[in-house]
C-alpha atoms as a PDB file:
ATOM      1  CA  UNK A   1     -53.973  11.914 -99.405  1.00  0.00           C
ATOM      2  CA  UNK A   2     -52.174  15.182-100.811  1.00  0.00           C
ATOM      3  CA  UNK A   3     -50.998  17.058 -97.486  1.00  0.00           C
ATOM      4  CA  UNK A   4     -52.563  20.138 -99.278  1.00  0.00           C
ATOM      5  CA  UNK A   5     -55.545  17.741 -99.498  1.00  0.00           C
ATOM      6  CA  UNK A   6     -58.513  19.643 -97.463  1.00  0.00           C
ATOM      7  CA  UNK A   7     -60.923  17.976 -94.900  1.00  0.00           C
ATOM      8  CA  UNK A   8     -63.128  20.387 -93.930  1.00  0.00           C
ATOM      9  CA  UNK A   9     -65.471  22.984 -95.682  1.00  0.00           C
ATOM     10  CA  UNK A  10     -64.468  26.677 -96.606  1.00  0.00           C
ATOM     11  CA  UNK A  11     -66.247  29.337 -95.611  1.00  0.00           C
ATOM     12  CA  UNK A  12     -65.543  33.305 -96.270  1.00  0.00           C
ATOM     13  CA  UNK A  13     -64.493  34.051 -92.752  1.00  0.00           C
ATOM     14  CA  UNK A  14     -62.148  31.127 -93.044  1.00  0.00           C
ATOM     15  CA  UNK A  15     -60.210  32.647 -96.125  1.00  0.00           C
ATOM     16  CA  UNK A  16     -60.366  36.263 -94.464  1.00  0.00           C
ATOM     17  CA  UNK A  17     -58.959  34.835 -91.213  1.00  0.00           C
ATOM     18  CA  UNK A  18     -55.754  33.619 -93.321  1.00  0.00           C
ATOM     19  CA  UNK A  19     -54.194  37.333 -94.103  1.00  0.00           C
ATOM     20  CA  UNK A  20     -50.566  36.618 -93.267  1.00  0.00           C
ATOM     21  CA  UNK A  21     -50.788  32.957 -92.866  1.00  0.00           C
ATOM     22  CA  UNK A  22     -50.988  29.675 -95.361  1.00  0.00           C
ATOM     23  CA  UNK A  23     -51.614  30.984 -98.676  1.00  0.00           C
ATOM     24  CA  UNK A  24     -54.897  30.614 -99.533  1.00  0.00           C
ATOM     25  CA  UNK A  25     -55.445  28.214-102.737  1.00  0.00           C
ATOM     26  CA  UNK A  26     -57.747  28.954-105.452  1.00  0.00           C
ATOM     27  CA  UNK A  27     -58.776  27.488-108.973  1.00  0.00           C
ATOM     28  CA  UNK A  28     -61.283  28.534-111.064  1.00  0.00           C
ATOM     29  CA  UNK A  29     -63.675  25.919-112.860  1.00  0.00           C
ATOM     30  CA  UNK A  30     -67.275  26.159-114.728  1.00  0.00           C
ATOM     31  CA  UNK A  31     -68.570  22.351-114.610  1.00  0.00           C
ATOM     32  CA  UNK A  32     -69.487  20.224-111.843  1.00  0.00           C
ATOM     33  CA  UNK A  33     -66.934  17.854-113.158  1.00  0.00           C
ATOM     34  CA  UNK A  34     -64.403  20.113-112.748  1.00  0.00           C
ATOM     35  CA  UNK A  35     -65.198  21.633-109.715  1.00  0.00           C
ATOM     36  CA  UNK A  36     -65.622  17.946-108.097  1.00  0.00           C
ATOM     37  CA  UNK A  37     -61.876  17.241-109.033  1.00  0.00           C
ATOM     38  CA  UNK A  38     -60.813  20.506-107.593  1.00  0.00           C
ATOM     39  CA  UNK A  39     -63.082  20.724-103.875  1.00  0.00           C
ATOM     40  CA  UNK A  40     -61.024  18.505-101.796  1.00  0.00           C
ATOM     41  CA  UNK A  41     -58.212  20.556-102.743  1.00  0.00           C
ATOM     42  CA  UNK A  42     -58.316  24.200-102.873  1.00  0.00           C
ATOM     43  CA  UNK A  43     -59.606  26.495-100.467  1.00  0.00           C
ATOM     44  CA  UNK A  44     -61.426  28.956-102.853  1.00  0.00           C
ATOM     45  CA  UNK A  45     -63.055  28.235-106.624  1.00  0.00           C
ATOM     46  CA  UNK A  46     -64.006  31.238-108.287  1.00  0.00           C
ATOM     47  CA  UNK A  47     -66.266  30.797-111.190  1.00  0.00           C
ATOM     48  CA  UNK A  48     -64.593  33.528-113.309  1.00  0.00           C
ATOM     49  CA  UNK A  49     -65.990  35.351-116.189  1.00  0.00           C
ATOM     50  CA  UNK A  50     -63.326  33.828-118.092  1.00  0.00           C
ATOM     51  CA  UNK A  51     -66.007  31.158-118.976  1.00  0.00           C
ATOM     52  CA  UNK A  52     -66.899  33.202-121.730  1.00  0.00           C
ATOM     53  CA  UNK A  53     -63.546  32.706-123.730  1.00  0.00           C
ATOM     54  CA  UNK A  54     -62.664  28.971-121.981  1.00  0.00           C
ATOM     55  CA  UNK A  55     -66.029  27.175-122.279  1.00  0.00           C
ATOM     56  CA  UNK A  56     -67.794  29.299-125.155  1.00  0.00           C
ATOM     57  CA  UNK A  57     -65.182  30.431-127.276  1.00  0.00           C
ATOM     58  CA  UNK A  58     -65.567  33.635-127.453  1.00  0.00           C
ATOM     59  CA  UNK A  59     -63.096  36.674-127.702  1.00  0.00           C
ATOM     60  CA  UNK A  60     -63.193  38.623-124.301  1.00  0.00           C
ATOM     61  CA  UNK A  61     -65.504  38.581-121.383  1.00  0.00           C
ATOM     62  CA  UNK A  62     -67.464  41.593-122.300  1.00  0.00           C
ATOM     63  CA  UNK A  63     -70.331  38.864-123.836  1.00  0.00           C
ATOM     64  CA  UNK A  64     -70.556  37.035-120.625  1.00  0.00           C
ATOM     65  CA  UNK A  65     -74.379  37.246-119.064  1.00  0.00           C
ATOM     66  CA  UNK A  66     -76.079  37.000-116.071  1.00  0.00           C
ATOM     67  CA  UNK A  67     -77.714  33.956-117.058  1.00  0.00           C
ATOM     68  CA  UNK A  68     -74.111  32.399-118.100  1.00  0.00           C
ATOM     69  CA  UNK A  69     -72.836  33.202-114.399  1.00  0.00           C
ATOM     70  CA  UNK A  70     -75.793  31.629-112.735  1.00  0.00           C
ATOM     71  CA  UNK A  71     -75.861  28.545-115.242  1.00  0.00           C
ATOM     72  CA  UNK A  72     -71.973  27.867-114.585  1.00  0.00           C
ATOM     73  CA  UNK A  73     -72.181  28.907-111.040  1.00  0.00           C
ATOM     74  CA  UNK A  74     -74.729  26.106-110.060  1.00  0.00           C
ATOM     75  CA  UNK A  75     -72.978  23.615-111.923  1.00  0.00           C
ATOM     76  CA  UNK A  76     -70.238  24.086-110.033  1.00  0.00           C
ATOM     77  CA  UNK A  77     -71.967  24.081-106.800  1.00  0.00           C
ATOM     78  CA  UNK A  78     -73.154  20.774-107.511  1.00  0.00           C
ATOM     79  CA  UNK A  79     -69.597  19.945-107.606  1.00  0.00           C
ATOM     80  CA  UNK A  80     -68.218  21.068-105.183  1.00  0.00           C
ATOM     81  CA  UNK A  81     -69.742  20.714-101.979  1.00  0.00           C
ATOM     82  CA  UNK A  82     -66.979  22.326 -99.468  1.00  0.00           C
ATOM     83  CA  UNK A  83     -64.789  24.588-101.255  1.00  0.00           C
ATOM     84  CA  UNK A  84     -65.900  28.336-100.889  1.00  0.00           C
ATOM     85  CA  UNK A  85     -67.300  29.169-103.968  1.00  0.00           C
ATOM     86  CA  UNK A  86     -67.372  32.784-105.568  1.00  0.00           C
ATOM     87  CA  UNK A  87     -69.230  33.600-108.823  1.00  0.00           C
ATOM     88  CA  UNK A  88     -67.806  36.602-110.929  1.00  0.00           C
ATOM     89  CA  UNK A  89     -70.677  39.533-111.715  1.00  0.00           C
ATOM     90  CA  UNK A  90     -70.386  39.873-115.844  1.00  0.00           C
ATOM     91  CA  UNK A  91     -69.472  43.343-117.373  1.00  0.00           C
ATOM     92  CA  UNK A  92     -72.582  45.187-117.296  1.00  0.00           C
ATOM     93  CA  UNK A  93     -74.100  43.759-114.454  1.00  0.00           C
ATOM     94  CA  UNK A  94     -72.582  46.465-111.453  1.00  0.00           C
ATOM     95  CA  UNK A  95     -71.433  49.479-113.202  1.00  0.00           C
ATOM     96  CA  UNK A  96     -74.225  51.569-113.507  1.00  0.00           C
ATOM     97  CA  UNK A  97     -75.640  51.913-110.074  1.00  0.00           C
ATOM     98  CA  UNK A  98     -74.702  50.323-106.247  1.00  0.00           C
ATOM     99  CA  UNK A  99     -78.568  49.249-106.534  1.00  0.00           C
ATOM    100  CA  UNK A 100     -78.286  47.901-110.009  1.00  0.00           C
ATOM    101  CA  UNK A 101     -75.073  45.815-108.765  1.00  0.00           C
ATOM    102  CA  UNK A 102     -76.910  44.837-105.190  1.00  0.00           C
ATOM    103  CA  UNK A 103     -80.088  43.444-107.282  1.00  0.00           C
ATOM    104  CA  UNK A 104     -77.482  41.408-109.462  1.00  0.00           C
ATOM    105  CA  UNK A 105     -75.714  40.263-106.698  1.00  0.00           C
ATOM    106  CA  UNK A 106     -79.035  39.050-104.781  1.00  0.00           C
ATOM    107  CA  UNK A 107     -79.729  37.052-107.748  1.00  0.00           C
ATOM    108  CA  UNK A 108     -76.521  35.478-107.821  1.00  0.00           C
ATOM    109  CA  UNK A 109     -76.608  34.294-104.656  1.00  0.00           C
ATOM    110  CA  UNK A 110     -80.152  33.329-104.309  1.00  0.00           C
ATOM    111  CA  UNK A 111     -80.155  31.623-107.749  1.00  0.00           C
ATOM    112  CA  UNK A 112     -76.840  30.003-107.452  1.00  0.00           C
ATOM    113  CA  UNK A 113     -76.168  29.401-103.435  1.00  0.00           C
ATOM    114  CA  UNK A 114     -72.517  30.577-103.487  1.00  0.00           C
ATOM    115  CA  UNK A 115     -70.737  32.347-100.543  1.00  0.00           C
ATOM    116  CA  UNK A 116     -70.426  35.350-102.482  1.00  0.00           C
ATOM    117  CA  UNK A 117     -69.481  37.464-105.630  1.00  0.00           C
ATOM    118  CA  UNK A 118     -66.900  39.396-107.277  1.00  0.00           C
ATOM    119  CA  UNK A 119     -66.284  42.259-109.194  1.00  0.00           C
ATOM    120  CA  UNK A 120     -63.644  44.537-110.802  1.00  0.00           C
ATOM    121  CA  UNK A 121     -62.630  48.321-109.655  1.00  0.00           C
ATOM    122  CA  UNK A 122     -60.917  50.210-107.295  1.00  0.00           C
ATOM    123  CA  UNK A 123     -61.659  53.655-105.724  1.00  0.00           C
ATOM    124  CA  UNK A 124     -63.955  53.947-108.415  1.00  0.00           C
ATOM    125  CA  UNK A 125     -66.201  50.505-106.966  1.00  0.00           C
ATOM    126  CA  UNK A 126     -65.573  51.053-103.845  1.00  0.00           C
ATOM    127  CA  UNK A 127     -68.985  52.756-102.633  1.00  0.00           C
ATOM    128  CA  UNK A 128     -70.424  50.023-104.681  1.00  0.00           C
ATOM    129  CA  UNK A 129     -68.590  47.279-102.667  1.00  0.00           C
ATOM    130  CA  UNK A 130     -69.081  48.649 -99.345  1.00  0.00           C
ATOM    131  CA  UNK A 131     -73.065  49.074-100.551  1.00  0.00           C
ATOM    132  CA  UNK A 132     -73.635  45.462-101.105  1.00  0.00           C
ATOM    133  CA  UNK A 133     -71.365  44.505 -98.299  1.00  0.00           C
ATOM    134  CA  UNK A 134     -73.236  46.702 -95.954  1.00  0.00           C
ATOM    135  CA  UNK A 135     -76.592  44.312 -96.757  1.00  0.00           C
ATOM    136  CA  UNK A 136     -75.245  41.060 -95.973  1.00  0.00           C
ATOM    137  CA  UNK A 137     -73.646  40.260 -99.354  1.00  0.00           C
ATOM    138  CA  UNK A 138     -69.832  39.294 -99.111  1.00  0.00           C
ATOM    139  CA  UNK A 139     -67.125  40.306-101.851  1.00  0.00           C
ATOM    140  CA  UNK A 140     -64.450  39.793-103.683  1.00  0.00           C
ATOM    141  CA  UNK A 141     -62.396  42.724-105.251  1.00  0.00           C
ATOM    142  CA  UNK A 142     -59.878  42.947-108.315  1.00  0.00           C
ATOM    143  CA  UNK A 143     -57.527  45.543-109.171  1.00  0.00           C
ATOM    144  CA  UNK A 144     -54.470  45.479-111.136  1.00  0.00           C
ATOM    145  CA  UNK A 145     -55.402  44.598-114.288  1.00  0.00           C
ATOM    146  CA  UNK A 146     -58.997  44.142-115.368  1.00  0.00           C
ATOM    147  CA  UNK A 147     -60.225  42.152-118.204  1.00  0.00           C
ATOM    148  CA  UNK A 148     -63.752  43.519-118.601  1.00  0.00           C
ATOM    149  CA  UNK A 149     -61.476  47.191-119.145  1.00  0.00           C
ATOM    150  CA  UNK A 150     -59.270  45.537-121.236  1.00  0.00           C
ATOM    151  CA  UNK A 151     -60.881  47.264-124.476  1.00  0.00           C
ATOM    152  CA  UNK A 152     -59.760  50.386-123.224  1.00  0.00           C
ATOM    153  CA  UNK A 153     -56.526  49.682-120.989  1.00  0.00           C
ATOM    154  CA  UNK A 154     -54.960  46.754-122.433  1.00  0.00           C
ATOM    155  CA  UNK A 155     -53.652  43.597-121.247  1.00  0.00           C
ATOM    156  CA  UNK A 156     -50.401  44.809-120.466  1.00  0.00           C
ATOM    157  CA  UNK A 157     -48.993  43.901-116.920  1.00  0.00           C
ATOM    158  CA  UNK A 158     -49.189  46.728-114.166  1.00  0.00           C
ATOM    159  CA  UNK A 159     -47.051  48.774-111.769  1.00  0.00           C
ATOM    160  CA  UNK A 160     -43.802  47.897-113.671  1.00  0.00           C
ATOM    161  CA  UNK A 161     -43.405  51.830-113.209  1.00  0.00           C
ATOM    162  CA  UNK A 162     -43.225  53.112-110.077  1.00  0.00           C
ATOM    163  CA  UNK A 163     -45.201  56.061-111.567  1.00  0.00           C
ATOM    164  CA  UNK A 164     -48.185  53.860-111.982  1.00  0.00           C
ATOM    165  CA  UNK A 165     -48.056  52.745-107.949  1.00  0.00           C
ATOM    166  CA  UNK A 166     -49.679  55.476-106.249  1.00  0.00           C
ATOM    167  CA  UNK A 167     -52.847  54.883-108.258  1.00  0.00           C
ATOM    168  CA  UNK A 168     -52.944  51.057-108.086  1.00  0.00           C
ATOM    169  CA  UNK A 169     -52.154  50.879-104.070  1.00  0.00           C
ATOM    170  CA  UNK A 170     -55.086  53.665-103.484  1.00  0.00           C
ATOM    171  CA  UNK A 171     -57.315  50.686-105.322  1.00  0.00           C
ATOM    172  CA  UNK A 172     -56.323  48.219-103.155  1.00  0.00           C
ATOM    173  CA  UNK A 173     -56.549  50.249 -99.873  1.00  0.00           C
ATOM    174  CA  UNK A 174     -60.002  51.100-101.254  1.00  0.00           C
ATOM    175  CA  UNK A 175     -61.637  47.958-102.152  1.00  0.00           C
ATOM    176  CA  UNK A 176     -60.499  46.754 -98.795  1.00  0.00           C
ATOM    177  CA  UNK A 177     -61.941  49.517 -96.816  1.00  0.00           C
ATOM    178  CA  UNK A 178     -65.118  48.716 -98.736  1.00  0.00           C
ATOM    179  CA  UNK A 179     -65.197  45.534 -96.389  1.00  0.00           C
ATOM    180  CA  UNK A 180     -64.086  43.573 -99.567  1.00  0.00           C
ATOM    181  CA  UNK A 181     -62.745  40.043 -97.914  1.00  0.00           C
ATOM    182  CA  UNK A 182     -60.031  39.876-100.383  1.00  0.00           C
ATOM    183  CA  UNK A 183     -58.939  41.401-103.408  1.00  0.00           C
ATOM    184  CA  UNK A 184     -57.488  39.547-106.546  1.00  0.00           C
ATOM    185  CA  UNK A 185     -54.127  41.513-108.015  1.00  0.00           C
ATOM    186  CA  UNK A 186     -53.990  40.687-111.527  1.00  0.00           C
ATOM    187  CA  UNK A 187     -50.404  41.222-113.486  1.00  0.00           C
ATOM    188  CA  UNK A 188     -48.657  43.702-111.070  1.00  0.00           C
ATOM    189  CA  UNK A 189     -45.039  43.616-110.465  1.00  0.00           C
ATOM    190  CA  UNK A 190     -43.507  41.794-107.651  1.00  0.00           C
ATOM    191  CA  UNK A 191     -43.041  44.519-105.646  1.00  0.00           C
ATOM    192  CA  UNK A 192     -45.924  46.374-105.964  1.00  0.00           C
ATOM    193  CA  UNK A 193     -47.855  42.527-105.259  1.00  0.00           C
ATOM    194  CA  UNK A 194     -45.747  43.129-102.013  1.00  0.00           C
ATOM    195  CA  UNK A 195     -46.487  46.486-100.990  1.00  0.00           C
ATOM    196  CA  UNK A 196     -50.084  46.427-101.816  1.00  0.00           C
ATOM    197  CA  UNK A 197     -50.758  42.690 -99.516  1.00  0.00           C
ATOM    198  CA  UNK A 198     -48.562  44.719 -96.584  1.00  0.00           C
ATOM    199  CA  UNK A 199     -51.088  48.021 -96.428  1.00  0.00           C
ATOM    200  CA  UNK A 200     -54.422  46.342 -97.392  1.00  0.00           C
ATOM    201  CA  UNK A 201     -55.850  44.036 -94.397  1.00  0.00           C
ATOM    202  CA  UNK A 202     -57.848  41.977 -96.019  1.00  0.00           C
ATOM    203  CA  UNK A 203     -56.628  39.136 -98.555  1.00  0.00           C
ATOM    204  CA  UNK A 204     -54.698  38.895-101.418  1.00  0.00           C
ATOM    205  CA  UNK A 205     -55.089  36.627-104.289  1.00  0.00           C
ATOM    206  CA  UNK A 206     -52.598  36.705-106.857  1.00  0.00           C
ATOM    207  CA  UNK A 207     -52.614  35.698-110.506  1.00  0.00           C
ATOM    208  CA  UNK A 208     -49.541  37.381-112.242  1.00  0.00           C
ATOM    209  CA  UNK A 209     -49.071  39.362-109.374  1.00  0.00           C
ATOM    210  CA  UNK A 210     -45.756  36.450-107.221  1.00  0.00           C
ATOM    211  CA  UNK A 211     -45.864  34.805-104.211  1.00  0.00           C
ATOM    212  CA  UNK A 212     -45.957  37.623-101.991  1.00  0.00           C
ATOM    213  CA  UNK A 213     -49.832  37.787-102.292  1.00  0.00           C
ATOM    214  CA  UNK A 214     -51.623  35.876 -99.056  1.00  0.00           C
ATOM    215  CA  UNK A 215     -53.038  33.445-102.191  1.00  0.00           C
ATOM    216  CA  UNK A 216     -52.516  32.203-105.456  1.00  0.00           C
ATOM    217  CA  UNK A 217     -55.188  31.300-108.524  1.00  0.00           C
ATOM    218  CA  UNK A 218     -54.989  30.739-112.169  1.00  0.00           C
ATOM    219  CA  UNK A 219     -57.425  29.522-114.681  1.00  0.00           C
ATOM    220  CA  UNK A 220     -57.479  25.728-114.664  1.00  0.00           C
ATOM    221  CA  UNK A 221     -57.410  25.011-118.190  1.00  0.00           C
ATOM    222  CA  UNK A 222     -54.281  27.113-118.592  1.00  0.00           C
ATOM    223  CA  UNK A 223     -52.338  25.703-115.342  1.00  0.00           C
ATOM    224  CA  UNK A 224     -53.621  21.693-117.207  1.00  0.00           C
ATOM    225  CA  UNK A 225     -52.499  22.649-120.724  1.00  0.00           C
ATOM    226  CA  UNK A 226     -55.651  22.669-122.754  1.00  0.00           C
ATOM    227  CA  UNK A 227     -54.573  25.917-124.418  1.00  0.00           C
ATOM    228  CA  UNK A 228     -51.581  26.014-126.796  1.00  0.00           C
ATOM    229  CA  UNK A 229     -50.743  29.356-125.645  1.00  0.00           C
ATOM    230  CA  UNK A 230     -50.719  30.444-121.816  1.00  0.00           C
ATOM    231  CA  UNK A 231     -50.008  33.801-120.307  1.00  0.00           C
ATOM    232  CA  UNK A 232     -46.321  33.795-119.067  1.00  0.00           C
ATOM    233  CA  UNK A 233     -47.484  33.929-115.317  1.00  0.00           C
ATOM    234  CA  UNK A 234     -49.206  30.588-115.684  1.00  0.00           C
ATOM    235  CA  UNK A 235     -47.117  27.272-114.878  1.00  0.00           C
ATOM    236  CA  UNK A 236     -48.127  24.128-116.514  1.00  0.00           C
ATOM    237  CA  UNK A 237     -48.711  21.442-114.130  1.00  0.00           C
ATOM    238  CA  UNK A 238     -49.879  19.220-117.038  1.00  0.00           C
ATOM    239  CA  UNK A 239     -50.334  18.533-120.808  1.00  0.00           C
ATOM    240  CA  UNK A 240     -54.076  17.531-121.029  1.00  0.00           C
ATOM    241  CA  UNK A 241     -54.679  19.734-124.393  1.00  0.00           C
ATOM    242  CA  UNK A 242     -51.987  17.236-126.043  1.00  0.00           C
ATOM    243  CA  UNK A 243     -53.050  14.227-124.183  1.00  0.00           C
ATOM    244  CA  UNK A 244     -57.086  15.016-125.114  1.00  0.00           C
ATOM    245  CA  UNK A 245     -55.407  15.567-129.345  1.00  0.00           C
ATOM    246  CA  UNK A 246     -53.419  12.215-128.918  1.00  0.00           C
ATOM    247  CA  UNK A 247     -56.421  10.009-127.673  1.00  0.00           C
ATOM    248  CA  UNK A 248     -58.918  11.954-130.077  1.00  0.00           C
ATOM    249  CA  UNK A 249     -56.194  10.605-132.916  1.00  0.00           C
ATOM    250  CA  UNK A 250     -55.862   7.141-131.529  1.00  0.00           C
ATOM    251  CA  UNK A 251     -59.508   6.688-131.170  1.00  0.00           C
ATOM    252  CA  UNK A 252     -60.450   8.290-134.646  1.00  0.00           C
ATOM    253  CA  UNK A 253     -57.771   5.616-136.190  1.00  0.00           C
ATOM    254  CA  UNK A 254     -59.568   2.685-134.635  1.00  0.00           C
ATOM    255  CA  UNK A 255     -62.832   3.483-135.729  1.00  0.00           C
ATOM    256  CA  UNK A 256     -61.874   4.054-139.549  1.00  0.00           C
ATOM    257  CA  UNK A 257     -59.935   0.611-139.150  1.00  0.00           C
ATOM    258  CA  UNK A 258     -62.968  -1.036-137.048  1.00  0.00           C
ATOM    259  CA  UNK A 259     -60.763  -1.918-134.006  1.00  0.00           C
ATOM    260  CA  UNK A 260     -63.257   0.075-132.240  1.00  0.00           C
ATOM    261  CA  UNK A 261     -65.371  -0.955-130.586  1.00  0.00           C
ATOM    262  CA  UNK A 262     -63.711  -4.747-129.415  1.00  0.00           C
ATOM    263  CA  UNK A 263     -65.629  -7.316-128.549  1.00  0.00           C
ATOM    264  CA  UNK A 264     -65.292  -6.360-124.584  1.00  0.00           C
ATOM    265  CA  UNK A 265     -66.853  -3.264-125.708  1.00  0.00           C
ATOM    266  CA  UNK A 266     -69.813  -4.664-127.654  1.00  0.00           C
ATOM    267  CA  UNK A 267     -72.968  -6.569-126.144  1.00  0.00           C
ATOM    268  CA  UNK A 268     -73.378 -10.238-126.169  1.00  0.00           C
ATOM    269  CA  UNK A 269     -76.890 -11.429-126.622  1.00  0.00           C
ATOM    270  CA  UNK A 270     -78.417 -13.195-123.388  1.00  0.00           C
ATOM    271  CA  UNK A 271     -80.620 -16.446-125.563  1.00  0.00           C
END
């Protein structure tokens, strides 16, 4: 057993009660498969609305739905039975009212059984957060960067101007007010990673954003290898995109030569 290797379930107080202490480990993942490898070792497995470009190919997360979230959210709750599991609300789904975004959420959690949701926003979301944390829902905030305002922002990191600070620290400060539990920081600088996890009180999750967040989590298919490309935050821990080509090669040659299937891969009559 891993001495990271966890042996008890997660729950939302749990990760709150860690501000300060052992970073908090998260992963994301949108299969039961997936998740099941991940439970017994992270604390936290968000099931992001990266699905849309990971599992369904597509270009951003602005086509992500409701009915995506809730499909990928309960897959992964079949998997993964004691990590605490949060499921992303999809652009659209929050934006336009606090009682449009506490309906979604309700659904979410009814439909999928997760410990709770998160969404993107600072100041701006912060009456929203504090609205559906005030009715019993629990929530995860993200500032920094934010994909689903990637259209109009870019993908360009954050903060590496200290003009850009005030702005991004006033986010953070906000979204914990709210009674967020913890906040993702997405592509900040270093030191504004640092300053923001010192003035908020809740939790810090980095991705992009160094280890002086309370937490760390990246997309799982980028931290395996399955993409050929990977943001420059993201550390490989492993080459399954050229592992997955190699076998797909190897197994494609034995067919067209009929090595494939073997006799200890074929059935033998019984009479």
């Amino acid at each position: 057993m891993s001495k990271f290797e966890r042996t008890s379930d997660v729950t939302i107080r749990d990760i709150a009660a860690r501000k300060g202490g052992e970073p908090v480990v998260c992963l994301t993942a949108y299969t039961a498969l997936v998740a099941q490898l991940l439970d017994r070792h992270v604390d936290l497995i968000l099931v992001g609305d990266s699905v849309g470009t990971v599992i369904h190919g597509l270009p951003n997360t602005i086509g992500v739905t409701m009915e995506m979230m809730i499909l990928h959210g309960q897959a992964v709750m079949r998997g993964a039975p004691a990590a605490c599991v949060i499921v992303d609300m999809p652009f659209g789904s929050y934006e336009e009212s606090k009682e449009q975004a506490f309906r979604n959420a309700v659904r979410i959690m009814q439909d999928v059984g997760c410990a709770g949701v998160k969404l993107e926003g600072g100041q701006d979301m912060a009456p929203t957060i504090e609205f559906i944390v005030k009715r019993g829902i629990p929530v995860m905030g993200h500032v920094g960067l934010l994909p689903q305002s990637a259209k109009l922002t870019g993908y360009a990191a954050r903060g590496r101007h200290r003009d850009e600070w005030d702005v991004i620290i006033a986010d953070g400060k906000a979204v914990a007010e709210a009674g967020a539990f913890a906040t993702v920081i997405e592509a900040v600088a270093e030191e504004l990673a640092a300053k923001i996890t010192e003035e908020v009180t809740n939790v810090t999750i980095g991705i992009g954003a160094s280890a002086q967040c309370d937490g760390q989590i990246l997309v799982t298919e980028d931290m395996i290898g399955l993409f050929t490309k990977t943001p420059s935050f993201v550390k490989r821990y492993a080459e399954w995109g050229a592992a997955i080509d190699e076998a797909a090669a190897n197994y494609a040659d034995e067919v067209k030569s009929r090595r494939f299937p073997s006799a200890e891969h074929t059935y033998k009559m019984k009479d």
